[in-house]
C-alpha atoms as a PDB file:
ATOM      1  CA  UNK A   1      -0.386 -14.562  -5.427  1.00  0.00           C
ATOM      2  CA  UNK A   2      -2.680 -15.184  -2.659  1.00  0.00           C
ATOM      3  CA  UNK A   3      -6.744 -15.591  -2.583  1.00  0.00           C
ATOM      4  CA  UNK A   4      -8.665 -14.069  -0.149  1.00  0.00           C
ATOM      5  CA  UNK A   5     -12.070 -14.358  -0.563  1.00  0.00           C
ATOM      6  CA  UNK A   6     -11.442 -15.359  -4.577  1.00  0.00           C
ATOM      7  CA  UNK A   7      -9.743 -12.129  -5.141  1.00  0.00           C
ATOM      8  CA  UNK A   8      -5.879 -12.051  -6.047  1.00  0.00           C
ATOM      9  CA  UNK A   9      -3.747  -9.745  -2.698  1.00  0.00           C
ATOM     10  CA  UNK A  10      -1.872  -7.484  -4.498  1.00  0.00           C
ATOM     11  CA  UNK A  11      -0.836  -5.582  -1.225  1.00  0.00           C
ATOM     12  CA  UNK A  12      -1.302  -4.965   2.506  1.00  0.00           C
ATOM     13  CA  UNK A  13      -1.826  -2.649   4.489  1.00  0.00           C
ATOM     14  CA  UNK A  14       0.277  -0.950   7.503  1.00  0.00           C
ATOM     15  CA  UNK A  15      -1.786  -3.224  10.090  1.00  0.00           C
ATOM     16  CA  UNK A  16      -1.220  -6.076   7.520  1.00  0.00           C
ATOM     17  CA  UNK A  17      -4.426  -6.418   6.376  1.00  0.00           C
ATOM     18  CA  UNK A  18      -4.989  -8.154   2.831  1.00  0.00           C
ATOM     19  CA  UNK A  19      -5.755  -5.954   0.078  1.00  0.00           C
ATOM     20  CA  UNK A  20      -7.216  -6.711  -3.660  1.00  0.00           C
ATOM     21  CA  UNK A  21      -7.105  -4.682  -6.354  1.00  0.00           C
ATOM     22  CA  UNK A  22     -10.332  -2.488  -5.738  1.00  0.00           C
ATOM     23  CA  UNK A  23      -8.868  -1.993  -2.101  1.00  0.00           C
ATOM     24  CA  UNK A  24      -5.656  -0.913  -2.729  1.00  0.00           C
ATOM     25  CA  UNK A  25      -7.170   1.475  -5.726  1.00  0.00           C
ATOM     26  CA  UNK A  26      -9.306   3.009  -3.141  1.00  0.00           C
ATOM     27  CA  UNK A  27      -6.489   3.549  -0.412  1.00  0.00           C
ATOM     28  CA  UNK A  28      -4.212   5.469  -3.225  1.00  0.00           C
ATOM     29  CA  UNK A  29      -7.175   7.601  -4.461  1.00  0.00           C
ATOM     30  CA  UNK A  30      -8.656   8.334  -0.640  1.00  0.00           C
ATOM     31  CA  UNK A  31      -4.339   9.001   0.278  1.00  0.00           C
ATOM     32  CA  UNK A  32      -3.918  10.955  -3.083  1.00  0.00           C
ATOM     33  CA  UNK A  33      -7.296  13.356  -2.056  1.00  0.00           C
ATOM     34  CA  UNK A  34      -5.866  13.676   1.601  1.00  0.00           C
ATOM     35  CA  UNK A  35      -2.738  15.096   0.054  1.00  0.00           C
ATOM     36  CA  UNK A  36      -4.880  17.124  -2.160  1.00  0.00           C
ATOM     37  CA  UNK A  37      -6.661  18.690   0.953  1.00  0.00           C
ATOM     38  CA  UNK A  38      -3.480  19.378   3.242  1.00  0.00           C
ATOM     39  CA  UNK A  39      -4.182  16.336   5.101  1.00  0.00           C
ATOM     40  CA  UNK A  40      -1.001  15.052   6.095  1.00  0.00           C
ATOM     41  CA  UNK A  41       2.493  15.874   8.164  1.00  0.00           C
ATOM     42  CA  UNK A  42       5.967  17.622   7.027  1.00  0.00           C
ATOM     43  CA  UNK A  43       8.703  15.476   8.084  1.00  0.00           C
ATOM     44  CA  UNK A  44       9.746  17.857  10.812  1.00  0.00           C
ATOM     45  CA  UNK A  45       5.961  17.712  12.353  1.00  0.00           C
ATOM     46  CA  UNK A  46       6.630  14.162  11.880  1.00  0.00           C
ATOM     47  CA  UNK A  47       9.832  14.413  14.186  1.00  0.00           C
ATOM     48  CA  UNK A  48       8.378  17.166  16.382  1.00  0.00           C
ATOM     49  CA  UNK A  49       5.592  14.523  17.264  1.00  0.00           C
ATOM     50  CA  UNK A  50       7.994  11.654  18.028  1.00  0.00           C
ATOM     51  CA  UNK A  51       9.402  13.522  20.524  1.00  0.00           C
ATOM     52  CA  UNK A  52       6.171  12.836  22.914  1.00  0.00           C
ATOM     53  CA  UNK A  53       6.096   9.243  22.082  1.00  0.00           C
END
């Protein structure tokens, strides 16, 4: 496993930033209370959106 910063990477993120443990806990429980609160897409709003890429 890598070091950053004496702290094991256990994943990265989608810009491929370095995450530790406390990170990565924090994105799942801030992506977990999005879900929670409506806060994210359908696939077909997903699709719908591409279109005006």
């Amino acid at each position: 496993m890598e070091n950053i910063n004496n702290q094991h990477i256990v994943a990265y993120a989608a810009d491929g930033t370095p995450l530790d443990l406390e990170s990565y806990k924090a994105k799942l429980e801030k992506g977990s209370a999005d879900i929670k609160h409506g806060k994210y897409l359908t696939d077909d709003e997903l699709l719908e959106g591409m279109k005006n890429w």
